[in-house]
Protein backbone atom coordinates (compact mmCIF):
# COMPACT_ATOMS: atom_id res chain seq x y z
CA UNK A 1 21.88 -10.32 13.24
CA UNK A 2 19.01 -11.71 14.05
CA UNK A 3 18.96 -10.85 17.80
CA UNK A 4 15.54 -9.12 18.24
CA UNK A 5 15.74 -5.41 19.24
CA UNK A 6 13.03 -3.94 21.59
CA UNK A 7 12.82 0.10 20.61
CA UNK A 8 11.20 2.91 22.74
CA UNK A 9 8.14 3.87 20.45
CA UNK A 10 5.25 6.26 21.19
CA UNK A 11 2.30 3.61 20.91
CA UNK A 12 3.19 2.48 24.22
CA UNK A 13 1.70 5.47 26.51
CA UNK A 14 -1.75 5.03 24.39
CA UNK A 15 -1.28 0.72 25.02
CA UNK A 16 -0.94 2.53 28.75
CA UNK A 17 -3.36 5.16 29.36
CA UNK A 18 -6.00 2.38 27.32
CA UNK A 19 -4.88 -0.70 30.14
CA UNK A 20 -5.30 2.26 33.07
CA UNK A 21 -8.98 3.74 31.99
CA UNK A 22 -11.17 3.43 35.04
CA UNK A 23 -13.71 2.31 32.49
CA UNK A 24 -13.14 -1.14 31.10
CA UNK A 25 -15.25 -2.20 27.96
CA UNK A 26 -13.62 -2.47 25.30
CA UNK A 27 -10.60 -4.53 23.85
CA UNK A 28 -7.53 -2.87 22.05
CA UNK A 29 -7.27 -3.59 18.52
CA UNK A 30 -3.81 -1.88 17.18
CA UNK A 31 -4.11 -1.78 13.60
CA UNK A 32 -0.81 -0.79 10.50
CA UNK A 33 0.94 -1.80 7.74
CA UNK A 34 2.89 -4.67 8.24
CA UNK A 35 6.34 -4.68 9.85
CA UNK A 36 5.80 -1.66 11.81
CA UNK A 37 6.03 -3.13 14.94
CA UNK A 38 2.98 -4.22 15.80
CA UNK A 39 3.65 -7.88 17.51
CA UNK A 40 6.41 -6.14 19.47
CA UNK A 41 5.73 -3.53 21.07
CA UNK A 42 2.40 -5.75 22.48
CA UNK A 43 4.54 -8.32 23.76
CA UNK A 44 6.98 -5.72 25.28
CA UNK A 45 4.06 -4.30 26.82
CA UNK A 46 2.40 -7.54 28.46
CA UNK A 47 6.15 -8.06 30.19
CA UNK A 48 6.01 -4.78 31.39
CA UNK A 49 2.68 -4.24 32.47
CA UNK A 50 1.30 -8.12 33.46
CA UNK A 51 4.56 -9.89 34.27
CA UNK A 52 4.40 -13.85 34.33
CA UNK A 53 0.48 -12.58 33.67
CA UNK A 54 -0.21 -12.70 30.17
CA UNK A 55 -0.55 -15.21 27.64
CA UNK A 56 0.55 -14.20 23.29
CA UNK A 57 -1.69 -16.30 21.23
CA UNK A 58 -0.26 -16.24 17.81
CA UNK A 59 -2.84 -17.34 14.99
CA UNK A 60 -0.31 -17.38 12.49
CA UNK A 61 0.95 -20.23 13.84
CA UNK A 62 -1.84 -22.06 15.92
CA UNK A 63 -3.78 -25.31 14.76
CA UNK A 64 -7.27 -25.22 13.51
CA UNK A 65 -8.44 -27.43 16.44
CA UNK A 66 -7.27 -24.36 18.66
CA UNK A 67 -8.93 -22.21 16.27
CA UNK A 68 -12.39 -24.04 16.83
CA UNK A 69 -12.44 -23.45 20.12
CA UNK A 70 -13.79 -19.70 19.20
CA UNK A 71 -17.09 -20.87 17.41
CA UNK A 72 -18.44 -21.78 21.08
CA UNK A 73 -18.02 -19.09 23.45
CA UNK A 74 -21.48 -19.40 25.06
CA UNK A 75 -20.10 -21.07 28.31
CA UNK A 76 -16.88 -18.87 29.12
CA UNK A 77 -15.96 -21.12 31.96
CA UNK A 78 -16.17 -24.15 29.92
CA UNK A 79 -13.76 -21.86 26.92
CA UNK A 80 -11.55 -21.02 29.21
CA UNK A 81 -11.02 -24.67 30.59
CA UNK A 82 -9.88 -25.79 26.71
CA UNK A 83 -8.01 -22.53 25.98
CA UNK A 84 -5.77 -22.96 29.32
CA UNK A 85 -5.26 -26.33 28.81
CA UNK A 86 -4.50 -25.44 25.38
CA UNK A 87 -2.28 -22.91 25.85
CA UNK A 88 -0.92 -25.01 28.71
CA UNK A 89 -0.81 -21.57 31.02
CA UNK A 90 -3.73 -20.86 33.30
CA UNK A 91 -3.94 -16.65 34.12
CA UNK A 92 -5.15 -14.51 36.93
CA UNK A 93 -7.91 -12.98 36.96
CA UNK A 94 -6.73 -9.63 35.78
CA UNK A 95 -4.28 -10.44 33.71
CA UNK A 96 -3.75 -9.92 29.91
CA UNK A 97 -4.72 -12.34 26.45
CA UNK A 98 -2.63 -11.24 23.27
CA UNK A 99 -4.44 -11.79 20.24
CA UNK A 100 -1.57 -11.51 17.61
CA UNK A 101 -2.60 -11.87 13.97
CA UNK A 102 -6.28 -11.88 14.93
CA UNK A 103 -7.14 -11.50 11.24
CA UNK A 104 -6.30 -15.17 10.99
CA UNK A 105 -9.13 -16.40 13.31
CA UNK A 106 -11.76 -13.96 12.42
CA UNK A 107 -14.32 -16.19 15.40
CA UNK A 108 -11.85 -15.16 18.20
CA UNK A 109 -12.59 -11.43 17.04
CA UNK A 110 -16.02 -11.80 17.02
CA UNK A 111 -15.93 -12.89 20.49
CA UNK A 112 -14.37 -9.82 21.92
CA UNK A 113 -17.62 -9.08 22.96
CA UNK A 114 -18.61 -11.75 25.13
CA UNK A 115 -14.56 -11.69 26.46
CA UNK A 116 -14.90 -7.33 27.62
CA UNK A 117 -18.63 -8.12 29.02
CA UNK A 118 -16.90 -11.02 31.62
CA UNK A 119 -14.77 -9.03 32.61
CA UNK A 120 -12.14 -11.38 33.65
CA UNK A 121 -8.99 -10.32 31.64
CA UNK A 122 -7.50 -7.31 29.81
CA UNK A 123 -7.50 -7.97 25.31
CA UNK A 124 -5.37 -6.56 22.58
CA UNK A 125 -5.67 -7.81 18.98
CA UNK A 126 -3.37 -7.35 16.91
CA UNK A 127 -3.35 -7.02 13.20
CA UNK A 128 -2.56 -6.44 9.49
CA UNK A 129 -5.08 -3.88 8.15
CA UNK A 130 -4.62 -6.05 4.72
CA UNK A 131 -5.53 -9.35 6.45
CA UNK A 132 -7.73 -7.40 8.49
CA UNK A 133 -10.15 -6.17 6.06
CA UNK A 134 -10.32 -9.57 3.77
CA UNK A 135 -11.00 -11.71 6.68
CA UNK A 136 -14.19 -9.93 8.62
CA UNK A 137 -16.75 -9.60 6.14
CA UNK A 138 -18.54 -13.76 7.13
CA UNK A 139 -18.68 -11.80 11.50
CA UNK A 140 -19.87 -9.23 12.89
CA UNK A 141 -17.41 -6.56 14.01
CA UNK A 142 -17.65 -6.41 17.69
CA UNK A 143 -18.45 -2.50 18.91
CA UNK A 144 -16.50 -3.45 22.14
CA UNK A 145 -13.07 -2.82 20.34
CA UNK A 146 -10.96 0.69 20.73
CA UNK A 147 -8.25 0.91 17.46
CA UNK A 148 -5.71 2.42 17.01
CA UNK A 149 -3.10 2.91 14.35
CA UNK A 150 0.52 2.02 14.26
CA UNK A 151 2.94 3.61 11.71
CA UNK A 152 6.43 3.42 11.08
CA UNK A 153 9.30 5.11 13.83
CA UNK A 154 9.25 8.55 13.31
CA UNK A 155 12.56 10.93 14.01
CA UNK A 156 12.17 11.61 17.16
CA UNK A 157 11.77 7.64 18.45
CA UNK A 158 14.74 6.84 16.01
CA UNK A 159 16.87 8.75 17.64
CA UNK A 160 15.70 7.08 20.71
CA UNK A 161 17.04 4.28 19.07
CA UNK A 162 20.17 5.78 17.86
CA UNK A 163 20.89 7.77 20.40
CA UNK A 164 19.37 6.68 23.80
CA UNK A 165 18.40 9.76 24.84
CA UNK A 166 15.45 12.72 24.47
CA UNK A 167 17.63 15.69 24.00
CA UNK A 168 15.72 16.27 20.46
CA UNK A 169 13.21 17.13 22.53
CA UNK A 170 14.75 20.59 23.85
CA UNK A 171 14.27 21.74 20.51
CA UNK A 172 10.55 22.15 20.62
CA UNK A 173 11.08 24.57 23.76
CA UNK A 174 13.82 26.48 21.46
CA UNK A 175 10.55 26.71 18.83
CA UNK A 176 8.21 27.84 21.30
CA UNK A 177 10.72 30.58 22.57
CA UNK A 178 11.35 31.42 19.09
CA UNK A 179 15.44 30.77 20.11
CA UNK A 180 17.45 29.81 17.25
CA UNK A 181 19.65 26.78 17.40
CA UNK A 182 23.83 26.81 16.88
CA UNK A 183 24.48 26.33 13.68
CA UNK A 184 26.96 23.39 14.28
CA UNK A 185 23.18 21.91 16.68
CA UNK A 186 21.29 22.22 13.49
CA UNK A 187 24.11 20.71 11.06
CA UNK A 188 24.12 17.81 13.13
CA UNK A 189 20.80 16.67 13.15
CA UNK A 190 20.11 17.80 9.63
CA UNK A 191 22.75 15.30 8.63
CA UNK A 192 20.63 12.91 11.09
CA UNK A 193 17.54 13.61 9.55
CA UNK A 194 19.27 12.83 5.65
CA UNK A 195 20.54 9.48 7.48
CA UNK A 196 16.72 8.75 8.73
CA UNK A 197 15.29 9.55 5.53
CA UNK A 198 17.47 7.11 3.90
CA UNK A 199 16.64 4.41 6.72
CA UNK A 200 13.40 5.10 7.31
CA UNK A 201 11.11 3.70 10.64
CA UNK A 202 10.69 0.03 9.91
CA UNK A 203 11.67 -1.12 12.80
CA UNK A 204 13.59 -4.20 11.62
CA UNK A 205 15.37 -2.03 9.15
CA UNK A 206 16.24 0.73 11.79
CA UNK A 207 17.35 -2.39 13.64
CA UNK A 208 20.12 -3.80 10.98
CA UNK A 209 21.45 -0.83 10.19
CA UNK A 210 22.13 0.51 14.10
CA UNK A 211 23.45 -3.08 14.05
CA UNK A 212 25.95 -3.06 10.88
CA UNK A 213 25.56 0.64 10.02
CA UNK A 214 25.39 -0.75 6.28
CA UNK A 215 23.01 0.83 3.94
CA UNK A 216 23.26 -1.84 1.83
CA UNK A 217 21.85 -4.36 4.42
CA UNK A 218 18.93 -2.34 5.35
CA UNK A 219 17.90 -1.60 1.52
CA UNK A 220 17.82 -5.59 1.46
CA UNK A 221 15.22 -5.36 3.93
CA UNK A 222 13.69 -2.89 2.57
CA UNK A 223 13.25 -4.43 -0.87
CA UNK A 224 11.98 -7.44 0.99
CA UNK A 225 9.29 -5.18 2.44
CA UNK A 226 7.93 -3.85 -0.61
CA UNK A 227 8.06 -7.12 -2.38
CA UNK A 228 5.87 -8.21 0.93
CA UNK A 229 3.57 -5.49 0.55
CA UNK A 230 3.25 -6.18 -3.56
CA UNK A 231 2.88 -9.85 -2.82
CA UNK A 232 -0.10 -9.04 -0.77
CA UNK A 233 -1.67 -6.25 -3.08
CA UNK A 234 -1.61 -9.05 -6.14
CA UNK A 235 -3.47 -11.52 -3.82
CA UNK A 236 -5.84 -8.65 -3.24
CA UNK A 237 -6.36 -7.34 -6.64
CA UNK A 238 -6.27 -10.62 -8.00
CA UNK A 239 -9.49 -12.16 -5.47
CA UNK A 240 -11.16 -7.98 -5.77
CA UNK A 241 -10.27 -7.22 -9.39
CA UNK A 242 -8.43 -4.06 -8.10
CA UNK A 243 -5.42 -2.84 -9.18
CA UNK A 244 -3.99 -1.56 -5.77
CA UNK A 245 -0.56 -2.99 -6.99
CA UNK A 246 -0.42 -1.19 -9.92
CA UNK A 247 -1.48 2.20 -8.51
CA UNK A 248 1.19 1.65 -5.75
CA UNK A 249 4.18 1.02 -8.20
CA UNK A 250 3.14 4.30 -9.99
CA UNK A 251 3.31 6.61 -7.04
CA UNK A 252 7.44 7.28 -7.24
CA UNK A 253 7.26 7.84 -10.61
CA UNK A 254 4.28 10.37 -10.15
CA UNK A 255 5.96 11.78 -7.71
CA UNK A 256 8.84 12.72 -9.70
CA UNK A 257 6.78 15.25 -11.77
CA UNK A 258 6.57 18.63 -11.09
CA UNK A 259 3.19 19.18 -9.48
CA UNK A 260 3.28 15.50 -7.62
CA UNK A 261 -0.38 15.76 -8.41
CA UNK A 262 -1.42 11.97 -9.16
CA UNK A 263 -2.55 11.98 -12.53
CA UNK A 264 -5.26 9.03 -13.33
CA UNK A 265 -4.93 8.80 -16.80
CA UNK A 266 -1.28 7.70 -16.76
CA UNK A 267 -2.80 4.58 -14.92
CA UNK A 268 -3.26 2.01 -18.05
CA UNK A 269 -7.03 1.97 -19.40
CA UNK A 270 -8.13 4.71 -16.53
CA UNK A 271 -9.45 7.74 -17.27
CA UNK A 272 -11.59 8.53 -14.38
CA UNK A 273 -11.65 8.80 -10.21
CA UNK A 274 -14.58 6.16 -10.81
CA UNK A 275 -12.57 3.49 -12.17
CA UNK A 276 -9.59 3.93 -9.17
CA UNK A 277 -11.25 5.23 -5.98
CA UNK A 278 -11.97 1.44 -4.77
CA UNK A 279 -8.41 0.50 -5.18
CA UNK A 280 -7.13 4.24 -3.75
CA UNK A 281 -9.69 3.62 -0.59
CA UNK A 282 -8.23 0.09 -0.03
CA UNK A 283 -4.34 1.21 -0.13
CA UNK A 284 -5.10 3.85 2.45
CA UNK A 285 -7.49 1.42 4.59
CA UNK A 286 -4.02 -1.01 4.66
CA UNK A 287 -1.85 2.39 5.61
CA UNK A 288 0.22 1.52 3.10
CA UNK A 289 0.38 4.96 1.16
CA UNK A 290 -0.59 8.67 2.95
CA UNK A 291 -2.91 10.54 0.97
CA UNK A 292 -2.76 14.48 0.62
CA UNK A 293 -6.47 15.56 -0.79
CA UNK A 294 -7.08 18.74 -2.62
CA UNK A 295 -8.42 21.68 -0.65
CA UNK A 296 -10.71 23.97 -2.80
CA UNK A 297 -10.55 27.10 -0.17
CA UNK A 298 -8.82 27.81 2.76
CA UNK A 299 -12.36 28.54 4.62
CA UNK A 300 -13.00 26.96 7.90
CA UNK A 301 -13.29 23.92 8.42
CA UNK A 302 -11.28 23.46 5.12
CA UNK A 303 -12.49 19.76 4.95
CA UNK A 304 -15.47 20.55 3.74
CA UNK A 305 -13.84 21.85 0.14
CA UNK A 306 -11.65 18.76 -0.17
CA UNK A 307 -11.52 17.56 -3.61
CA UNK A 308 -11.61 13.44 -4.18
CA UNK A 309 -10.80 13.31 -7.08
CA UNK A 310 -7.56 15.38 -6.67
CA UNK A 311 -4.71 14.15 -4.85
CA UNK A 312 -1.26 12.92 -4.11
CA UNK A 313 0.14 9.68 -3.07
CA UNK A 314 2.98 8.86 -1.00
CA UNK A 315 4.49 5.67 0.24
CA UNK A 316 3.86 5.07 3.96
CA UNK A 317 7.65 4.96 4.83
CA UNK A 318 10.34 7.18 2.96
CA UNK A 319 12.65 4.84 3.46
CA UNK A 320 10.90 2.57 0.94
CA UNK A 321 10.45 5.36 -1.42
CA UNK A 322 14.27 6.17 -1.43
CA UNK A 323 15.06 2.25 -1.74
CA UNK A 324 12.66 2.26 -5.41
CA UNK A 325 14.02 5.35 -6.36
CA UNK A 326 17.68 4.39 -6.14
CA UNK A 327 16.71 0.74 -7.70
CA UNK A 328 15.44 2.90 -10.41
CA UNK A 329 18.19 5.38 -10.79
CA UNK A 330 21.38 4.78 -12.97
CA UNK A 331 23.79 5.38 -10.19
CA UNK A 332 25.82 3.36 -7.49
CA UNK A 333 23.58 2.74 -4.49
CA UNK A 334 26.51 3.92 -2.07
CA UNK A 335 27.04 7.13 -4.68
CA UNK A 336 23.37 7.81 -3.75
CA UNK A 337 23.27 7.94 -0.15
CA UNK A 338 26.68 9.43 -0.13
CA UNK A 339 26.08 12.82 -1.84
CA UNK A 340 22.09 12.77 -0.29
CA UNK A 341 23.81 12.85 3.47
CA UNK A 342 26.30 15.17 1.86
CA UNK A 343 23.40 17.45 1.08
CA UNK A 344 24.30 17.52 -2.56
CA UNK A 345 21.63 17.28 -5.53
CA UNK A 346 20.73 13.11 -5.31
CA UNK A 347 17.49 11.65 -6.60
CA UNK A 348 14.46 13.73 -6.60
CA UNK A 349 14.77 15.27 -3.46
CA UNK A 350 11.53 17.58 -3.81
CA UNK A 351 9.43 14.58 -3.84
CA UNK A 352 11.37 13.07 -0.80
CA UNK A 353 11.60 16.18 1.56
CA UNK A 354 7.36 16.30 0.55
CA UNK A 355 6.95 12.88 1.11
CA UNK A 356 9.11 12.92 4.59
CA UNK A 357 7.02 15.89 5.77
CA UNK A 358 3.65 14.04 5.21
CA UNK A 359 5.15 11.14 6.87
CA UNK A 360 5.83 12.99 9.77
CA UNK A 361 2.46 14.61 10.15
CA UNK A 362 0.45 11.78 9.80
CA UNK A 363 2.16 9.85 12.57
CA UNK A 364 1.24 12.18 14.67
CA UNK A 365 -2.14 12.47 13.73
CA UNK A 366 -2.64 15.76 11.43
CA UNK A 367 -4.84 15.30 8.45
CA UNK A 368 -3.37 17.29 5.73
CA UNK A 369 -4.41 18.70 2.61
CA UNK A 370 -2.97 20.44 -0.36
CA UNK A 371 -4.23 24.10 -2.01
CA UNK A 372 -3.94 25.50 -5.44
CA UNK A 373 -5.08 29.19 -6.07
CA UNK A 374 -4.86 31.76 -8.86
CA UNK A 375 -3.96 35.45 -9.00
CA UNK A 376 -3.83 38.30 -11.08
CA UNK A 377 -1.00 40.13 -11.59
CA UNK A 378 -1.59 44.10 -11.30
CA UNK A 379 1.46 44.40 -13.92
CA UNK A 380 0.76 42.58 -17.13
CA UNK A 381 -2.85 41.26 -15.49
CA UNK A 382 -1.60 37.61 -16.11
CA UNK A 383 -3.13 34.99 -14.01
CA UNK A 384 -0.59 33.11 -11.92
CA UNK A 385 -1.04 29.98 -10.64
CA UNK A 386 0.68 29.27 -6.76
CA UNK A 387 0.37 25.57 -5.01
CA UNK A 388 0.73 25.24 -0.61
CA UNK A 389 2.39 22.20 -0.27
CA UNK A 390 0.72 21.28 3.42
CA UNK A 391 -2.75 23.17 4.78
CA UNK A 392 -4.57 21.93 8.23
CA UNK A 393 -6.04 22.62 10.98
CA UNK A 394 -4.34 23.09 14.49
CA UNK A 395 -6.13 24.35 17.12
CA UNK A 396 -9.16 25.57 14.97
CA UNK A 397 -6.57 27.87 13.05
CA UNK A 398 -5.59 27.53 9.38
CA UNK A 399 -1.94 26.85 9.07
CA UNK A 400 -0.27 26.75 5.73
CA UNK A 401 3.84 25.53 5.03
CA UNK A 402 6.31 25.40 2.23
CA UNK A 403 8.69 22.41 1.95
CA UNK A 404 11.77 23.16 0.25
CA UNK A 405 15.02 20.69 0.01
CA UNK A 406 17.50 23.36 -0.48
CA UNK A 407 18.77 26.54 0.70
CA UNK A 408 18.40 28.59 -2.63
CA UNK A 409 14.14 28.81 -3.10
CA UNK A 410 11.48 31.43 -3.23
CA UNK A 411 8.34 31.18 -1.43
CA UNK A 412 5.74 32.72 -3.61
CA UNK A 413 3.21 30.79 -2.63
CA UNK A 414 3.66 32.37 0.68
CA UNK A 415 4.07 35.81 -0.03
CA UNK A 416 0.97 35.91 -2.79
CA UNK A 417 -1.48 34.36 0.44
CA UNK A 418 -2.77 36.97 2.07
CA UNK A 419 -3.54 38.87 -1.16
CA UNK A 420 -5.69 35.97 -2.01
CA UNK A 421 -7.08 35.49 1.25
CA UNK A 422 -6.92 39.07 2.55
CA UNK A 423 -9.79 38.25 5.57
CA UNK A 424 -8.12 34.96 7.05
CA UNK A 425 -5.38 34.55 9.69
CA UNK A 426 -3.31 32.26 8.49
CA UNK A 427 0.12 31.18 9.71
CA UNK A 428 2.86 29.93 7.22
CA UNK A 429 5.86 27.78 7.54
CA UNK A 430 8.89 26.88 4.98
CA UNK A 431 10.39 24.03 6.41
CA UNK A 432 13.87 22.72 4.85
CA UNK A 433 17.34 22.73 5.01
CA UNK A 434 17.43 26.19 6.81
CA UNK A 435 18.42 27.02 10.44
CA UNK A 436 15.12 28.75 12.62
CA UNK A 437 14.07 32.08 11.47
CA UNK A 438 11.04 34.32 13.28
CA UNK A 439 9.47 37.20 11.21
CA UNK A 440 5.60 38.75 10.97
CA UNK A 441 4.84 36.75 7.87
CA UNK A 442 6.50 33.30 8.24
CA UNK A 443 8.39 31.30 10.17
CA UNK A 444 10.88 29.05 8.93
CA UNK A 445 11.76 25.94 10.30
CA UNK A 446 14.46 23.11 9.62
CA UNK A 447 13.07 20.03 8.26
CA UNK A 448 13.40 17.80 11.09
CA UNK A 449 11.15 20.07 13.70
CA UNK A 450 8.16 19.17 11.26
CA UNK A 451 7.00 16.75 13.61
CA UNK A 452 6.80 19.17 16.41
CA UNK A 453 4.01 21.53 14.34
């Protein structure tokens, strides 16, 4: 159980085309939640890429008199002289240093500068964005650092995991030649998608359940996650005098209403954006929640109508959103996960299919946004209100989709769009539990191709 399971993820070709840049001045700093994999896939990297080359310094676990060794980095020879014989490994030239945890020696970051202008060896930091952001405001954050962001496994590198192969893949081509997939194709992986859900892209999580295929040991690990992730929000509200922790324990239940709209004034004592935007800001700095902003109009560039103080808030991982909701729910865990693979009614599984879909876009880097609009009916002259669920950008064009989480739904939204916006071009989506369809006004899409939009 505890063996240690390496897992193909995505990260690594950016780790790649970063270590093969002709130019090199800057360090890597890969920044996410925690338990995403961040320590990992680094260390698989340095075996790969430097073998017998590379030294993992781990500040979690390293003495202060190592630690001190980073207020003096004026003489880099005379550094490097204590931090080999510290480290009791001497590199060459060339080769990689790991800085794991850097948020726990906030001195070694701040010398990232000096380390990229020697020239000597390759850096990656590594690091909570929690951690992160509490322990750099006493240095100055060195400009010599390229981030980026690590999320959870999405579908397509679980079933790399699961599966050991990239056959998912041939279902983008089937997209682009607007082919529809066998029935008995799409069944399958819809039921793989309900299993993912359920799972969700922790890593260590993914790991004990391709391991024991038990739900019930991954929700263990799942719970132990959150209560993690709440154990660091109450040291930060606590030191701050936010209340990240209590915004973050309201999002399933807010998500459960109708509109998913976050509403501020069911947050005790808040009435206004005001007295929450600090503590919103912070839980998206640590990438623990994905945040859908209201969109005004659907006029390019359709960021410039967003709306702060209208949103929605979703949990970084679905998996961790299914694990509260079931905790919360009055049924059997195994009852739960049962009828939810079985595609029958289970939980609130508007909120999840939503909250999946946002996952899945923001891993691969697609800001989204949400739209509400009115209309007048020519009938009775009534003014109807219609909500997109997902609006951004791709390629300079608007595009708009519909999530639904079961076969019998009507997208009004949709249809009422171009009588609203009569002048754009707009393409529209319903993605769900459907098998590919290809018509003038939308296409639909199963659930699981999201990540390919």
């Amino acid at each position: 159980m505890n063996k240690n399971i390496v897992f193909k993820r995505k990260i690594y070709q950016k780790i790649l085309d970063w270590k093969n840049s002709p130019i090199r001045n800057s360090a890597l700093l890969i920044e996410g939640a925690r338990r995403v994999g961040k320590s990992t896939i680094v260390e698989e990297f340095a075996k790969n890429e430097f073998p017998g080359n590379y030294i993992m310094v781990d500040f979690r676990t390293e003495s202060d008199d190592f630690k001190d060794i980073f207020n003096d980095t004026k003489d880099l020879n005379a550094f490097f002289r204590k931090f080999f014989l510290m480290q009791n490994k001497v590199l060459k030239e060339g080769g990689l240093i790991i800085f794991d945890e850097v948020q726990f020696c906030p001195k070694a970051r701040e010398s990232i500068k000096d380390f990229v202008s020697d020239g000597r060896y390759f850096y990656i930091e590594t690091g909570s964005l929690i951690s992160i952001k509490e322990n750099t405001k006493s240095i100055m954050i060195p400009s010599e650092e390229r981030r980026i962001e690590m999320f959870p496994m999405d579908f397509e590198e679980y079933l790399w995991a699961s599966e050991g192969n990239e056959a998912f893949a041939l279902l983008k081509d089937a997209i682009l030649k607007k082919e529809r997939t066998p029935q008995a194709i799409h069944e399958q992986y819809l039921e793989k998608f309900r299993t993912y859900m359920l799972v969700g892209g922790m890593p260590k999580v993914v790991s004990i359940f391709l391991m024991t295929n038990s739900f019930k040991l991954a929700d263990e690990e799942k719970l132990d996650i959150l209560k993690l992730y709440r154990d660091d929000l109450r040291k930060h509200d606590n030191k701050y005098g936010t209340i990240c922790g209590l915004i973050f324990d309201s999002i399933p239940s807010q998500l459960s209403k109708p509109n998913k709209r976050f509403v501020i004034r069911s947050v005790k004592g808040r009435k206004r954006y005001s007295q929450l935007s600090k503590s919103i800001n912070d839980l998206c700095e640590f990438k623990i929640i994905n945040r859908v902003s209201n969109i005004s109009s659907l006029e390019q560039p359709i960021s410039l109508s967003s709306r702060e103080d209208r949103f929605k808030l979703y949990f970084c991982d679905t998996g961790l959103l299914i694990s509260t909701l079931v905790r919360a729910s009055n049924e059997k865990m195994n009852e739960v996960y049962l009828k939810f693979i079985q595609g029958k009614k289970s939980l609130n599984m508007g909120a999840i299919f939503e909250s999946m879909a946002v996952q899945q876009l923001v891993m691969n880097d697609r800001h989204i946004y949400y739209h509400t609009f009115e209309l007048s009916n020519k009938n009775d002259n009534k003014v109807r209100r219609y909500e997109l669920d997902l609006v951004m950008e791709v390629d300079f064009k608007v595009e708009v989709a519909e999530i639904k989480s079961s076969k019998n739904y009507t997208t009004s939204s949709l249809d009422h769009l171009k009588a609203k916006y009569p002048q754009l071009k707009i393409k529209r989506y319903v993605f769900g539990v459907k098998n590919m369809a290809f018509d003038s006004d939308k296409t639909t899409l199963p659930i699981y191709l999201i990540l390919f939009l």
